[in-house]
Protein backbone atom coordinates (compact mmCIF):
# COMPACT_ATOMS: atom_id res chain seq x y z
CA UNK A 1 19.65 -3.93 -87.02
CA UNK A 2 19.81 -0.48 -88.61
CA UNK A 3 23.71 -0.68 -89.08
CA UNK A 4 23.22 -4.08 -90.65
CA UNK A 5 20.69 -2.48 -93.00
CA UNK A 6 23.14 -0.04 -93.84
CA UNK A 7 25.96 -1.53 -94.02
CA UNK A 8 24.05 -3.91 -96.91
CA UNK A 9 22.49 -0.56 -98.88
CA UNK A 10 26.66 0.40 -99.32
CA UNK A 11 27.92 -2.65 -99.49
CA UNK A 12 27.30 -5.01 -102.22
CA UNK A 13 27.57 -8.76 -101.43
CA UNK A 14 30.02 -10.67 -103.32
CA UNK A 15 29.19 -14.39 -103.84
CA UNK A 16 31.77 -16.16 -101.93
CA UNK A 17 32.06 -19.77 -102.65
CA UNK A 18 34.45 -22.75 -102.22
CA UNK A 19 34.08 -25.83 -103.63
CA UNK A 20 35.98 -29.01 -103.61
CA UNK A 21 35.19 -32.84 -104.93
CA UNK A 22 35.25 -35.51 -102.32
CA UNK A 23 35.85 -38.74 -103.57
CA UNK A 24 33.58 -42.20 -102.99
CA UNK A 25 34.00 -45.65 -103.43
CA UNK A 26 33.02 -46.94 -106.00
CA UNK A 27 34.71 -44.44 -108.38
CA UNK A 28 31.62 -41.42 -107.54
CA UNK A 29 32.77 -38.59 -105.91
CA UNK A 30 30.58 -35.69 -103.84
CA UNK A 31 31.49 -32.00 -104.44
CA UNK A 32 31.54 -30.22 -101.05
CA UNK A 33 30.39 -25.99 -101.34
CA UNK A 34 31.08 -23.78 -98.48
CA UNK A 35 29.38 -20.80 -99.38
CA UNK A 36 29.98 -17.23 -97.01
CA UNK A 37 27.40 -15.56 -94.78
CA UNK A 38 27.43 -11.74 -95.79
CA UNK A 39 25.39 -11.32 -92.65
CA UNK A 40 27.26 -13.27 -90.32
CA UNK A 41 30.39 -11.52 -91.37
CA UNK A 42 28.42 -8.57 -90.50
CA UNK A 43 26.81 -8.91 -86.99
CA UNK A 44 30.63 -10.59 -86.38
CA UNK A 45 32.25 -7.46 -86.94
CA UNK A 46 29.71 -5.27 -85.52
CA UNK A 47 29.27 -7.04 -82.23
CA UNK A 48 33.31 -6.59 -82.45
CA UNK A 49 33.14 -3.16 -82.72
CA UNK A 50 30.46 -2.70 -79.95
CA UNK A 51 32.59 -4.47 -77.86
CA UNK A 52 35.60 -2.28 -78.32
CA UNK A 53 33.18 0.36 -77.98
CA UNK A 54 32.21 -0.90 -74.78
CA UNK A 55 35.37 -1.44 -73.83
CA UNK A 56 36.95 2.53 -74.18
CA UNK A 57 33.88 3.83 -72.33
CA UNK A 58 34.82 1.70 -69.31
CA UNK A 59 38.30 2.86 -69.61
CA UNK A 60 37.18 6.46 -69.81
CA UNK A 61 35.08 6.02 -67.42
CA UNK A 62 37.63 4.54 -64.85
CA UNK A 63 39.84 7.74 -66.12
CA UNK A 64 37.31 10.43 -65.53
CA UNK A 65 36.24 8.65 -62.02
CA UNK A 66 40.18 8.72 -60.69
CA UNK A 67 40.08 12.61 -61.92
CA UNK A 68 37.16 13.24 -60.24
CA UNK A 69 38.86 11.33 -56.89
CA UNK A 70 42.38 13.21 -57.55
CA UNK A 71 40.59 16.75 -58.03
CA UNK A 72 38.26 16.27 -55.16
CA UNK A 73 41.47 14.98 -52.95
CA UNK A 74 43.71 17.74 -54.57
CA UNK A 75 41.04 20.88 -53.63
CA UNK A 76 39.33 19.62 -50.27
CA UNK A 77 41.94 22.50 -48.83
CA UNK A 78 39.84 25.14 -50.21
CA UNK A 79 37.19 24.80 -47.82
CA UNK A 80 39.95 25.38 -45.13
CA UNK A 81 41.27 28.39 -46.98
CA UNK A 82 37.77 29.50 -47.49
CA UNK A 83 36.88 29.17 -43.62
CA UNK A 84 39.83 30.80 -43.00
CA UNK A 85 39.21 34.00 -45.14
CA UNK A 86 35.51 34.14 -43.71
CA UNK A 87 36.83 34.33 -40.31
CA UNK A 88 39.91 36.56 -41.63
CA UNK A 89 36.74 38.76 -42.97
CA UNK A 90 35.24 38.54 -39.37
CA UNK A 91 38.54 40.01 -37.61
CA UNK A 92 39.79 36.30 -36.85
CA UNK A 93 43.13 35.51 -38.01
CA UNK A 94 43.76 32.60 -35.84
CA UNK A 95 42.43 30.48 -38.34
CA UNK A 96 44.86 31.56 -40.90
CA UNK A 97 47.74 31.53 -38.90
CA UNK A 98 46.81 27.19 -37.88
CA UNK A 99 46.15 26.44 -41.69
CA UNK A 100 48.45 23.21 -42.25
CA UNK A 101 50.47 22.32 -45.20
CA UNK A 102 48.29 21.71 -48.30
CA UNK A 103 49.20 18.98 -50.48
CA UNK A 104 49.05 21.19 -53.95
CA UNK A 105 52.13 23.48 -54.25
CA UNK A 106 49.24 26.31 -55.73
CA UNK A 107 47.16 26.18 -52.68
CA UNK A 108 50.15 26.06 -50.27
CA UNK A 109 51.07 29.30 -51.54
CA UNK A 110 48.10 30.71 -51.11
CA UNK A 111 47.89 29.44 -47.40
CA UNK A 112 51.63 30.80 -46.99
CA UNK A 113 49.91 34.33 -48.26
CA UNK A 114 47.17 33.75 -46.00
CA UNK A 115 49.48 33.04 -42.61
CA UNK A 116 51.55 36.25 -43.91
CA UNK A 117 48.21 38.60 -43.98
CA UNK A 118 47.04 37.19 -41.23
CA UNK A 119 50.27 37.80 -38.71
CA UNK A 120 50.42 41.41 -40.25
CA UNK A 121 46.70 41.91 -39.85
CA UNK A 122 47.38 41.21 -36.10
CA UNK A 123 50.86 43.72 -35.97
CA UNK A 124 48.62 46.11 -37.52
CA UNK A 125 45.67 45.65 -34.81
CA UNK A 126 48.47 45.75 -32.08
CA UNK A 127 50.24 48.44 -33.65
CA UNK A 128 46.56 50.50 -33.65
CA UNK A 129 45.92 49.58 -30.18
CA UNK A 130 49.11 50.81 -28.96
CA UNK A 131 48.50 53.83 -30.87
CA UNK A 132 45.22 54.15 -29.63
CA UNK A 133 46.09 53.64 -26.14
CA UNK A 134 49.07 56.47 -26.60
CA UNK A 135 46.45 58.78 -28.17
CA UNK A 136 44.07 58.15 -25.14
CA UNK A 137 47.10 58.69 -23.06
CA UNK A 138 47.82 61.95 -24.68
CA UNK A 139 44.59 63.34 -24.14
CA UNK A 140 44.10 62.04 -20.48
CA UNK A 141 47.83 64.26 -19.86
CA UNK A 142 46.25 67.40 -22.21
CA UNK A 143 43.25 67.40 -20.29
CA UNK A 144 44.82 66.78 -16.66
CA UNK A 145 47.33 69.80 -17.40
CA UNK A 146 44.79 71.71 -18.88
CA UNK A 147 42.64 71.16 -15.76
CA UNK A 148 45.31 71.76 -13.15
CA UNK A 149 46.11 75.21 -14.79
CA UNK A 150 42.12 76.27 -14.68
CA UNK A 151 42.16 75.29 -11.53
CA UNK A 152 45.60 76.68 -10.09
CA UNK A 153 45.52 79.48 -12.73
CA UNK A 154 42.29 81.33 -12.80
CA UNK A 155 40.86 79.35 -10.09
CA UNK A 156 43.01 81.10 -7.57
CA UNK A 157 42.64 84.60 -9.72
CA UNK A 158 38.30 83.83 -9.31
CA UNK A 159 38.82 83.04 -5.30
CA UNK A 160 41.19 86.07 -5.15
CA UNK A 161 38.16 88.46 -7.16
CA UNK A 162 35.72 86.84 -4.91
CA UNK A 163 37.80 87.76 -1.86
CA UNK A 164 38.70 90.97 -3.03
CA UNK A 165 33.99 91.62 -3.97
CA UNK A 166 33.46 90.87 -0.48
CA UNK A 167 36.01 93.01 0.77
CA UNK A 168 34.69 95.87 -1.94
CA UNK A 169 30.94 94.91 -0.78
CA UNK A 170 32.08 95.59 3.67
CA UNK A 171 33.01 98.91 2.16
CA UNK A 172 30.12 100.04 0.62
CA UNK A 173 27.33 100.00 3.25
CA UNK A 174 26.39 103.65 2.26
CA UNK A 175 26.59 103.31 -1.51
CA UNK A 176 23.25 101.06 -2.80
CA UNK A 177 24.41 101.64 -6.37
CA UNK A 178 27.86 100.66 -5.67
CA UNK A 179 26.90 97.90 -3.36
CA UNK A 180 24.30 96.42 -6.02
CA UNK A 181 27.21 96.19 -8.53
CA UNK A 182 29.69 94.24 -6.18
CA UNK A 183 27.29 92.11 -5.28
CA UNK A 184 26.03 91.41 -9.14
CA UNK A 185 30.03 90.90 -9.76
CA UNK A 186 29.66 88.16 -6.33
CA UNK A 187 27.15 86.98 -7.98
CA UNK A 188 28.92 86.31 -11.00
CA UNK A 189 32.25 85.44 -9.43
CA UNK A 190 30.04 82.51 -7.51
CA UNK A 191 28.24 81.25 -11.21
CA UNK A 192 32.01 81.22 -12.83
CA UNK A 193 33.44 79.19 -10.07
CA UNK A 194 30.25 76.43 -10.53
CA UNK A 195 31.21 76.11 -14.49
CA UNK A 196 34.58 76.33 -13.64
CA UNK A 197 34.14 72.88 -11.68
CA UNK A 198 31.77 71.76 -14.26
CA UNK A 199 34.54 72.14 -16.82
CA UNK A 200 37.17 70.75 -14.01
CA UNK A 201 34.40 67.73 -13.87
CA UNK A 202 34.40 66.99 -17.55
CA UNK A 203 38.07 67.82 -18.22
CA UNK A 204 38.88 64.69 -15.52
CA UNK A 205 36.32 61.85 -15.88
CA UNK A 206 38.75 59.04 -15.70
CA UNK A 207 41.28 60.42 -13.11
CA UNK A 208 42.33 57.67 -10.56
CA UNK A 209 41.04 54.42 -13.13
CA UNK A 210 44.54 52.88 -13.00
CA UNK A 211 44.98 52.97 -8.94
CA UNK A 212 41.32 51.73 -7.86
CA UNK A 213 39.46 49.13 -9.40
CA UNK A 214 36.41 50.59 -8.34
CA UNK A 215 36.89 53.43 -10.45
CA UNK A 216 35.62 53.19 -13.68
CA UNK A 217 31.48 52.48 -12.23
CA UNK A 218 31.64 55.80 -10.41
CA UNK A 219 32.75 57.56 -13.56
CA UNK A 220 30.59 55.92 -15.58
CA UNK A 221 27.80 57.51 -12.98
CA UNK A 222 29.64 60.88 -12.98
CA UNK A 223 29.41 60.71 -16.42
């Protein structure tokens, strides 16, 4: 109704009329008038409009509902690439290395970049292992050599001292001075030896772990 009003405050109405005589018997004739409907011509051409209208929003409706379907078919990947960089993120590349083809050349490159980080991510945690394990190594062989020279090194020069204070302390029955001293340097002779196996004891925690399975509980309670 208000494009009808409208359209008749812009448009003026032009009489339309058609008129023809139609003869009778009896020599009298009628004179038939068609006259137009303004209005008809109007709701006509509107309810033609609104149905082209009505028309092209169905159509882009149909359109935008297969672009929804295509995009929602085209990026269901991402929530596989995006579980696969949370569990990349969690120090699980597994994941990334399974991803299957993706149907978007895009998102298949990312997945490519994702199987690529994730088999150097696990050559890098091998490589550190390794590493690690030849660092532990390293230090296992600095600390056994370190403790086999205390111990055949000054170990044997601290027995040989003690040896030779006992001797000294025999010999000096008549000297209390001299005796006190020797038997201070016995004394200290005996506390060197204890830290001496103390630092023996620490230097070695872990000796034997590859030959008895049993091993690593009784260091653990040495420790």
């Amino acid at each position: 109704a208000p494009l009808l009003q409208l359209h008749r405050q812009v448009f003026t109405d032009e009489a339309r009329v058609v008129s023809w005589p139609l003869p009778r018997p009896g020599g009298q004739h009628w004179t038939v008038v068609l006259q137009a409907s303004h209005d008809g011509e109007r709701e006509e051409a509107l309810l033609n409009l609104l149905g082209m209208m009505a028309v092209l929003l169905l159509c882009v409706a149909g359109l935008l509902l297969a672009m929804r379907a295509n995009l929602r078919r085209a990026f269901a990947p991402l929530h596989t690439l995006l579980s696969a960089m949370a569990r990349i993120e969690r120090g699980d590349s597994a994941a990334a290395r399974q991803l299957p083809p993706m149907p978007v050349a895009e998102l298949d490159a990312v997945a490519q970049a994702l199987r690529h980080l994730a088999q150097a991510l696990e050559a890098g945690q091998a490589e550190r292992r390794a590493l690690s394990q030849r660092v532990i190594t390293l230090q296992q062989d600095e600390r056994s050599h370190l403790a086999r020279e205390l111990h055949d090194e000054f170990g044997q020069q601290l027995t040989a001292l003690h040896v030779d204070a006992a001797w000294l302390a025999r010999r000096l029955h008549g000297d209390d001075q001299a005796l006190e001293v020797v038997q201070s340097l016995t004394g200290h002779c005996r506390h060197i030896r204890h830290e001496l196996k103390s630092v023996l004891a620490r230097l070695r925690p872990l000796q034997g772990l590859a030959d008895d399975a049993g091993m690593p509980v009784a260091a653990l309670q040495d420790l």
